[in-house]
C-alpha atoms as a PDB file:
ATOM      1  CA  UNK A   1      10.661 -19.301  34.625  1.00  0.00           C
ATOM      2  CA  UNK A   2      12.591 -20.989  37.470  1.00  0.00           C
ATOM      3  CA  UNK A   3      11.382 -21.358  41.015  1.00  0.00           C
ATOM      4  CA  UNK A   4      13.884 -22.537  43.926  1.00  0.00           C
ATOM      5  CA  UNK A   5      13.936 -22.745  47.869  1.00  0.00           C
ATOM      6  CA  UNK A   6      14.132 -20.135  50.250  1.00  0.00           C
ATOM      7  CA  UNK A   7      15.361 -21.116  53.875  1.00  0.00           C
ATOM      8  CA  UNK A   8      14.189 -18.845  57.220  1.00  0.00           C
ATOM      9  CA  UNK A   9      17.616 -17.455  56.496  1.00  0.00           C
ATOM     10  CA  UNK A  10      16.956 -15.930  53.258  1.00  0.00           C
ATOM     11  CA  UNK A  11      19.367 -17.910  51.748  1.00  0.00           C
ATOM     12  CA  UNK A  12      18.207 -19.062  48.411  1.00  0.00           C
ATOM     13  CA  UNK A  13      18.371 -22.946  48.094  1.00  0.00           C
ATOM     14  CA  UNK A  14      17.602 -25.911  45.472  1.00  0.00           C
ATOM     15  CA  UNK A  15      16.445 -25.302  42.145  1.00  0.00           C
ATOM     16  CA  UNK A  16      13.069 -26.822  42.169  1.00  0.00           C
ATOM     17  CA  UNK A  17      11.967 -25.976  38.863  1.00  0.00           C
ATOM     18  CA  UNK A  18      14.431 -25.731  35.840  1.00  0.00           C
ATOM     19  CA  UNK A  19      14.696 -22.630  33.687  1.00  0.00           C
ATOM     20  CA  UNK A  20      11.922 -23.377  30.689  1.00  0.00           C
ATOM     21  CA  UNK A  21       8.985 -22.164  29.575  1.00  0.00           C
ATOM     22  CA  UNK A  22       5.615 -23.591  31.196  1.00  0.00           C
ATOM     23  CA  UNK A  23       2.050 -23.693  30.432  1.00  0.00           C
ATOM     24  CA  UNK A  24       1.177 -22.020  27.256  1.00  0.00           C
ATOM     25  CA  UNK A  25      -0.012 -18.276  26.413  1.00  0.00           C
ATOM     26  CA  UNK A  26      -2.670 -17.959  22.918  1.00  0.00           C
ATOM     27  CA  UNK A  27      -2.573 -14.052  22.474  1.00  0.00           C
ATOM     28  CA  UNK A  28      -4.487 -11.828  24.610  1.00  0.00           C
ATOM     29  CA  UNK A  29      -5.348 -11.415  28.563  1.00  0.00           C
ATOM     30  CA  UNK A  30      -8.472 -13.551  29.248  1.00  0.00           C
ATOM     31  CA  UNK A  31      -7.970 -16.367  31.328  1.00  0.00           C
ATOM     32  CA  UNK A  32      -8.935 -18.469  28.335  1.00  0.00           C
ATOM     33  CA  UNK A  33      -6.353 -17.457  26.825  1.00  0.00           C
ATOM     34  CA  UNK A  34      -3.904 -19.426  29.331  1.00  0.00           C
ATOM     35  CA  UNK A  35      -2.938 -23.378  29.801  1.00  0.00           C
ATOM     36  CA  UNK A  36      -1.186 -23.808  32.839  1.00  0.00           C
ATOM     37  CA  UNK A  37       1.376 -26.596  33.885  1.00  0.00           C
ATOM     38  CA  UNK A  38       1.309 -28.743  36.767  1.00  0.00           C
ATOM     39  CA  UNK A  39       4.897 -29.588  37.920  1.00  0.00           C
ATOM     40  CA  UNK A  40       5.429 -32.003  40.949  1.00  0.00           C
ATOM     41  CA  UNK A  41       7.738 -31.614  43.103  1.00  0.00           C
ATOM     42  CA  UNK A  42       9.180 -32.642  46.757  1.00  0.00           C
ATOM     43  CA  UNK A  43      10.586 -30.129  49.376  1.00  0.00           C
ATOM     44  CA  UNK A  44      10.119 -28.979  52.785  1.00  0.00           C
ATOM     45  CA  UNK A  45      10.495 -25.774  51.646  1.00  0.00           C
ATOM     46  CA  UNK A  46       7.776 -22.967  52.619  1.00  0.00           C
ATOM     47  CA  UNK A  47       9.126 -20.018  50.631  1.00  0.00           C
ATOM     48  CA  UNK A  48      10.183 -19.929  47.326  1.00  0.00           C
ATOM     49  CA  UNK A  49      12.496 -17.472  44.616  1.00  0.00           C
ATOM     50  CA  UNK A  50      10.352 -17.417  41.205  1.00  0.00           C
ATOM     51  CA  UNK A  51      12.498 -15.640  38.287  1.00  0.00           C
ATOM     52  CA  UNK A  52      11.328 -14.664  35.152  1.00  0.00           C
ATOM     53  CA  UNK A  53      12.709 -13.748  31.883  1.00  0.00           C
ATOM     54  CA  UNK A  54      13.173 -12.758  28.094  1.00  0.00           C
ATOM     55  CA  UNK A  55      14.709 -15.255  25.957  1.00  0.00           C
ATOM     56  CA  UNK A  56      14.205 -13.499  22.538  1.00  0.00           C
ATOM     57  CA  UNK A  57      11.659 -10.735  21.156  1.00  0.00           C
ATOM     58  CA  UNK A  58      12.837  -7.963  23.091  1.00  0.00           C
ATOM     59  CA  UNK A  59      11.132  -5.175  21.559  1.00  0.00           C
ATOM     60  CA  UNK A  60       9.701  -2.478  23.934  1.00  0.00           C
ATOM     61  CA  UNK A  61       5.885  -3.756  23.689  1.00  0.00           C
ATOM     62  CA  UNK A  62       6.985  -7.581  25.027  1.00  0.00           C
ATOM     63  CA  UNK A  63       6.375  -8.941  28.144  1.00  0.00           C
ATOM     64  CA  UNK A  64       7.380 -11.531  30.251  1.00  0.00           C
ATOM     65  CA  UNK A  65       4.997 -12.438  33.356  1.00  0.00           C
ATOM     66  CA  UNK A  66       3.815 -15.481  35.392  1.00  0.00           C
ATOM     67  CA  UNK A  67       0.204 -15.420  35.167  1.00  0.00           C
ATOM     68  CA  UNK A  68      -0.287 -18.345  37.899  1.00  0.00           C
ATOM     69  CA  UNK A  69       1.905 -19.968  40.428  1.00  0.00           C
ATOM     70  CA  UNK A  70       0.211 -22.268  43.331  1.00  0.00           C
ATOM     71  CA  UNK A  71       2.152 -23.970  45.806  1.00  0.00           C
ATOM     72  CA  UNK A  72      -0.032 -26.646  47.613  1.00  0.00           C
ATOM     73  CA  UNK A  73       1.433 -29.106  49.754  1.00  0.00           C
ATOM     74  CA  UNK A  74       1.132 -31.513  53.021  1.00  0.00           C
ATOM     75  CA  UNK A  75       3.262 -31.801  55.556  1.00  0.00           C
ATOM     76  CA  UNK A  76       5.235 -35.073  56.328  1.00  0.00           C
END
């Protein structure tokens, strides 16, 4: 996963978060199942580009996914 800015123009901005994996995934689909990652970071962005993709194991019953991204924040 990777997440960077957006401005009002569309244009796609700063890479705020790094291509790597996040969190961690046990087998299955319960919630349990999930460990997320909390990743600080400092913008003034509003709108953000999140990517996803397959690094290995691409046989047809793989996935990739995000199963949570927040973006909290306070203004300056």
């Amino acid at each position: 996963m990777c997440v960077e800015e957006v401005a009002a123009d569309d244009a796609v901005g700063a890479t705020l978060i790094a291509w790597n994996n996040y969190g961690t995934h046990s087998g299955g689909s319960k919630p349990s199942n999930y460990t997320l990652a909390t990743i600080a970071v400092e913008t003034t962005a509003t709108r953000f580009k999140v990517c996803i993709r397959h690094t290995q194991d691409l046989r047809p019953d793989t996935f990739a996914g995000v199963a949570i991204f927040r973006a909290t924040g306070v203004a300056p």
